[in-house]
Protein backbone atom coordinates (compact mmCIF):
# COMPACT_ATOMS: atom_id res chain seq x y z
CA UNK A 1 -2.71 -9.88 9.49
CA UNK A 2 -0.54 -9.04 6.31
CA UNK A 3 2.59 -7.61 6.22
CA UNK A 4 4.37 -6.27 3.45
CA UNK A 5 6.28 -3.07 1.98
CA UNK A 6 3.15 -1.90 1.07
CA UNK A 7 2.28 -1.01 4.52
CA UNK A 8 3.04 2.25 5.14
CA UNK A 9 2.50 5.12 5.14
CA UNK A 10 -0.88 3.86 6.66
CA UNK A 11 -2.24 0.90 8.09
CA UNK A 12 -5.14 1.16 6.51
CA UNK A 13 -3.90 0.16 2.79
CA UNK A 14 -2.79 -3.08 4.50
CA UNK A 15 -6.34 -3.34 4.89
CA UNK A 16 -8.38 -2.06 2.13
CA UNK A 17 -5.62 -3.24 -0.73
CA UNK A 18 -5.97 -7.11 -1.49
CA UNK A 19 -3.53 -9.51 -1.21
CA UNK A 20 -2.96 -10.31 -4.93
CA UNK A 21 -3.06 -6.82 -5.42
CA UNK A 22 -0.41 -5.83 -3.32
CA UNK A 23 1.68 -8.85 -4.99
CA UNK A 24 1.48 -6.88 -7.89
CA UNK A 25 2.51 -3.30 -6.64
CA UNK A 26 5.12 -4.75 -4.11
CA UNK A 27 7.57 -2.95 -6.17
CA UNK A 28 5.85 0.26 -7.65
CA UNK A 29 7.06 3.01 -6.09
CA UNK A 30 4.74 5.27 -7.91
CA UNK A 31 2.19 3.78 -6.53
CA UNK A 32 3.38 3.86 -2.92
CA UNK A 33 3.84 7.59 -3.37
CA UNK A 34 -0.06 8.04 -4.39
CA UNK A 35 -0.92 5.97 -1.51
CA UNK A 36 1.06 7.98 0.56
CA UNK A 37 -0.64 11.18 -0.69
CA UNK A 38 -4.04 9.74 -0.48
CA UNK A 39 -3.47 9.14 3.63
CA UNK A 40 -2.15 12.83 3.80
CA UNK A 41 -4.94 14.72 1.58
């Protein structure tokens, strides 16, 4: 399994988020913060 800062707030985007891709968005915090309301809504 991958681990990263882009797993949170949900387990799931460690998943369904590709490797390469989560190279790429390591440091977008915008992005974290849609994740994270995508999980809640």
């Amino acid at each position: 399994m991958f681990h990263d800062s882009l797993c949170f707030p949900s387990a799931v985007y460690c998943i369904i988020v590709p490797f390469e891709k989560r190279k790429q968005l390591r440091n977008n915090k915008e992005w974290l913060i849609h994740a994270n309301r995508e999980v809640r809504s």
